[in-house]
N, C-alpha and C. Protein backbone atom coordinates (compact mmCIF):
# COMPACT_ATOMS: atom_id res chain seq x y z
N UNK A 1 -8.61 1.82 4.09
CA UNK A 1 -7.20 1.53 4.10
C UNK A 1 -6.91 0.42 5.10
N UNK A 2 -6.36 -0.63 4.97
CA UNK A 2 -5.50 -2.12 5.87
C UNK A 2 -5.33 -1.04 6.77
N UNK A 3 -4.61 0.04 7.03
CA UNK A 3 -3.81 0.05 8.75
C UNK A 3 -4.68 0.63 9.54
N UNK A 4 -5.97 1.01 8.96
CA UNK A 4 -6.94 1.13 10.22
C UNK A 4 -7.68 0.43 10.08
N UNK A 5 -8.48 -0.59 8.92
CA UNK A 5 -9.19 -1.49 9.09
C UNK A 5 -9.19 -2.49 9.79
N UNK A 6 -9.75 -2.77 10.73
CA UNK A 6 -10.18 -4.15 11.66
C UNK A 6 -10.75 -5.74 11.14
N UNK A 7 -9.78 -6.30 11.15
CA UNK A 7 -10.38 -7.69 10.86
C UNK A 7 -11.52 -8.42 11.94
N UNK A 8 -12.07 -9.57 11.75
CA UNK A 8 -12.91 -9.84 12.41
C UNK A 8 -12.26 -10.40 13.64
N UNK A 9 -11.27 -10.48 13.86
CA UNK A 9 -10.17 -10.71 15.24
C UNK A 9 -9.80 -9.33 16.01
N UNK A 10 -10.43 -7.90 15.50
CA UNK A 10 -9.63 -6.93 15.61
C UNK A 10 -8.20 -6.96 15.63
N UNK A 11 -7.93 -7.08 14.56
CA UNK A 11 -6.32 -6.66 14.27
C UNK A 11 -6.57 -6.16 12.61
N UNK A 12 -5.19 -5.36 12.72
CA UNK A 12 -4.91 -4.45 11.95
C UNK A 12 -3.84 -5.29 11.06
N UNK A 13 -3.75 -4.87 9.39
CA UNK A 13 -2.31 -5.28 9.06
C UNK A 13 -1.73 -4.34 8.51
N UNK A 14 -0.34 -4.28 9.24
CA UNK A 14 0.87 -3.43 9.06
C UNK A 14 0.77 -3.32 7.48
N UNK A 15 0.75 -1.92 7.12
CA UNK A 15 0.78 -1.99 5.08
C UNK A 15 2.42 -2.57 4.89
N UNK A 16 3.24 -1.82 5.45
CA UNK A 16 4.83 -2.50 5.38
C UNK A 16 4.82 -3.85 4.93
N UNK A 17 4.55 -4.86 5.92
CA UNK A 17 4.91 -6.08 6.02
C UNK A 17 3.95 -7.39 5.95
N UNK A 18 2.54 -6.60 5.80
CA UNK A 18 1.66 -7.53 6.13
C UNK A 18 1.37 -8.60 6.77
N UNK A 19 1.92 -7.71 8.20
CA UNK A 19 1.92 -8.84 9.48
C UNK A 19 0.28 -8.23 10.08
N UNK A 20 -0.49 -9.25 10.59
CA UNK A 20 -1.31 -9.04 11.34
C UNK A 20 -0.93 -8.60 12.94
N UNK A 21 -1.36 -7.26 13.19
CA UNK A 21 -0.78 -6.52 14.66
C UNK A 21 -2.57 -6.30 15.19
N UNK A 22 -2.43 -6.61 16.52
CA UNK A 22 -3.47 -6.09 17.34
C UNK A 22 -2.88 -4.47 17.43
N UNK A 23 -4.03 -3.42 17.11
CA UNK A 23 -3.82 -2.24 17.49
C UNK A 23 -2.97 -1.60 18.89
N UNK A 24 -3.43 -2.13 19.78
CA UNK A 24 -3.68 -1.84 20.65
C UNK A 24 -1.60 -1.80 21.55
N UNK A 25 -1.76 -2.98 20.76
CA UNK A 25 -0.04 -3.24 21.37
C UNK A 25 0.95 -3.13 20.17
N UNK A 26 0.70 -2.28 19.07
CA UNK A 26 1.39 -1.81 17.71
C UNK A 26 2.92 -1.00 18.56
N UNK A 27 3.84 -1.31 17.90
CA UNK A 27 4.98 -1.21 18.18
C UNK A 27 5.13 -0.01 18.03
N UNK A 28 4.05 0.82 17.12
CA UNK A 28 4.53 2.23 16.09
C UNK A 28 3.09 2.78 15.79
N UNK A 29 2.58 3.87 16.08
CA UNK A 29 1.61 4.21 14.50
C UNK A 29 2.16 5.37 14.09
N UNK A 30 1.19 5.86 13.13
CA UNK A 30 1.41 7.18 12.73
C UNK A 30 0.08 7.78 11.98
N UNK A 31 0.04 8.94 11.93
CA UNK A 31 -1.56 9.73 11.43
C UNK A 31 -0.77 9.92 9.98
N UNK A 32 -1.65 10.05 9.29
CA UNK A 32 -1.37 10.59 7.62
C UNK A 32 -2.60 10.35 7.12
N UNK A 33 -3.27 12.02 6.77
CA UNK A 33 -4.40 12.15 6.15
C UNK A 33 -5.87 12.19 6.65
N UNK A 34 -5.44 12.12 7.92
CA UNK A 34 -6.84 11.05 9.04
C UNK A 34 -6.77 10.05 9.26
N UNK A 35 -6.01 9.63 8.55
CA UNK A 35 -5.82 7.90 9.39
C UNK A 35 -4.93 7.64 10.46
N UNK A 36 -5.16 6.73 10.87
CA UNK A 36 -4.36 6.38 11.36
C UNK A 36 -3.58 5.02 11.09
N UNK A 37 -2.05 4.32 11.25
CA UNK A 37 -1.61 3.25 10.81
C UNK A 37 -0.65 3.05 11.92
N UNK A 38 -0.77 1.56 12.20
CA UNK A 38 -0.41 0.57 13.21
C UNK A 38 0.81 -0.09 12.29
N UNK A 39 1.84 -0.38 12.97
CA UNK A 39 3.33 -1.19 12.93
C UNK A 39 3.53 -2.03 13.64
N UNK A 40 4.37 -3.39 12.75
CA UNK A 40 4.95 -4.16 14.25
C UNK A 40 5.95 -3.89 14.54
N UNK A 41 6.87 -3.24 13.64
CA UNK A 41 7.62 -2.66 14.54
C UNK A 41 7.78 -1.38 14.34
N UNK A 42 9.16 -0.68 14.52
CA UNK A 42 9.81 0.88 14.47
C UNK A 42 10.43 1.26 13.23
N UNK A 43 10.82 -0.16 12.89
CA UNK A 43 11.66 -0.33 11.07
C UNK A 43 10.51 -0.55 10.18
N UNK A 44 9.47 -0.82 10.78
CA UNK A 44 8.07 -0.93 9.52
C UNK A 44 7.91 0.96 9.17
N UNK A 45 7.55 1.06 10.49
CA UNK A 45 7.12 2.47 10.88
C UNK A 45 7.70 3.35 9.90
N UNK A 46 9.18 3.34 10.04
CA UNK A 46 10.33 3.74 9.64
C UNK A 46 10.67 4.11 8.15
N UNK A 47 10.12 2.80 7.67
CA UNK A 47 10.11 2.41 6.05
C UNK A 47 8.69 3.22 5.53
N UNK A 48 7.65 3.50 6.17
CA UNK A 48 6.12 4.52 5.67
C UNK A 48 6.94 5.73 5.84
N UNK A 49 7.72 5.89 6.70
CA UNK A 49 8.06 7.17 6.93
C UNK A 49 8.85 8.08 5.68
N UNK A 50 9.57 6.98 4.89
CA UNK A 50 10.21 7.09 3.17
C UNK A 50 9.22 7.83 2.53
N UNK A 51 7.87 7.29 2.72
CA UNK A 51 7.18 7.67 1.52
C UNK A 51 5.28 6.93 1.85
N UNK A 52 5.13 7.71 2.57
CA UNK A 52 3.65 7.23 2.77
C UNK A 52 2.85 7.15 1.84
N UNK A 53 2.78 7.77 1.24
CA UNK A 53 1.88 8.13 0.00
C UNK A 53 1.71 6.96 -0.69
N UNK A 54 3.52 6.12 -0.98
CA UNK A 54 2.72 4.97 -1.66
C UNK A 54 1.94 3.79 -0.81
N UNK A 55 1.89 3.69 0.64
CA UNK A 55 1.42 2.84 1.28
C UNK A 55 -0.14 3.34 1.37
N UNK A 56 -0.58 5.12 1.23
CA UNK A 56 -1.97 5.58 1.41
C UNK A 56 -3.31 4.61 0.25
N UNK A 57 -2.32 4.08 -0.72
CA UNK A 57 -3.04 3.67 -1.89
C UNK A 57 -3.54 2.24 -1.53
N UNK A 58 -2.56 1.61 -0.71
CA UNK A 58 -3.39 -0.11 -0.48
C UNK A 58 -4.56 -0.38 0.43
């Protein structure tokens, strides 16, 4: 899954918005399923929070 996968820069991309976020300074995450997923912001966060399930699929 993108929100825990690491690019070769280590960064993550937000499934929301497909902004590239360094983990580390992610505005937001959240666990769902075992994963874990990184945000740039609180309104990305916010918007998975609707409905994760369809973001679990990208």
């Amino acid at each position: 899954m993108l929100g825990k996968k690491k690019s070769a820069t280590g960064r993550v991309i937000d499934l929301v918005c497909g902004m590239k976020i360094d983990p580390a300074t992610a505005a937001a995450t959240r666990e769902h399923n075992g994963t874990t997923f990184y945000f740039c912001s609180k309104g990305c966060a916010k918007t998975f929070d609707s409905d994760p399930h369809r973001y679990e699929q990208a």
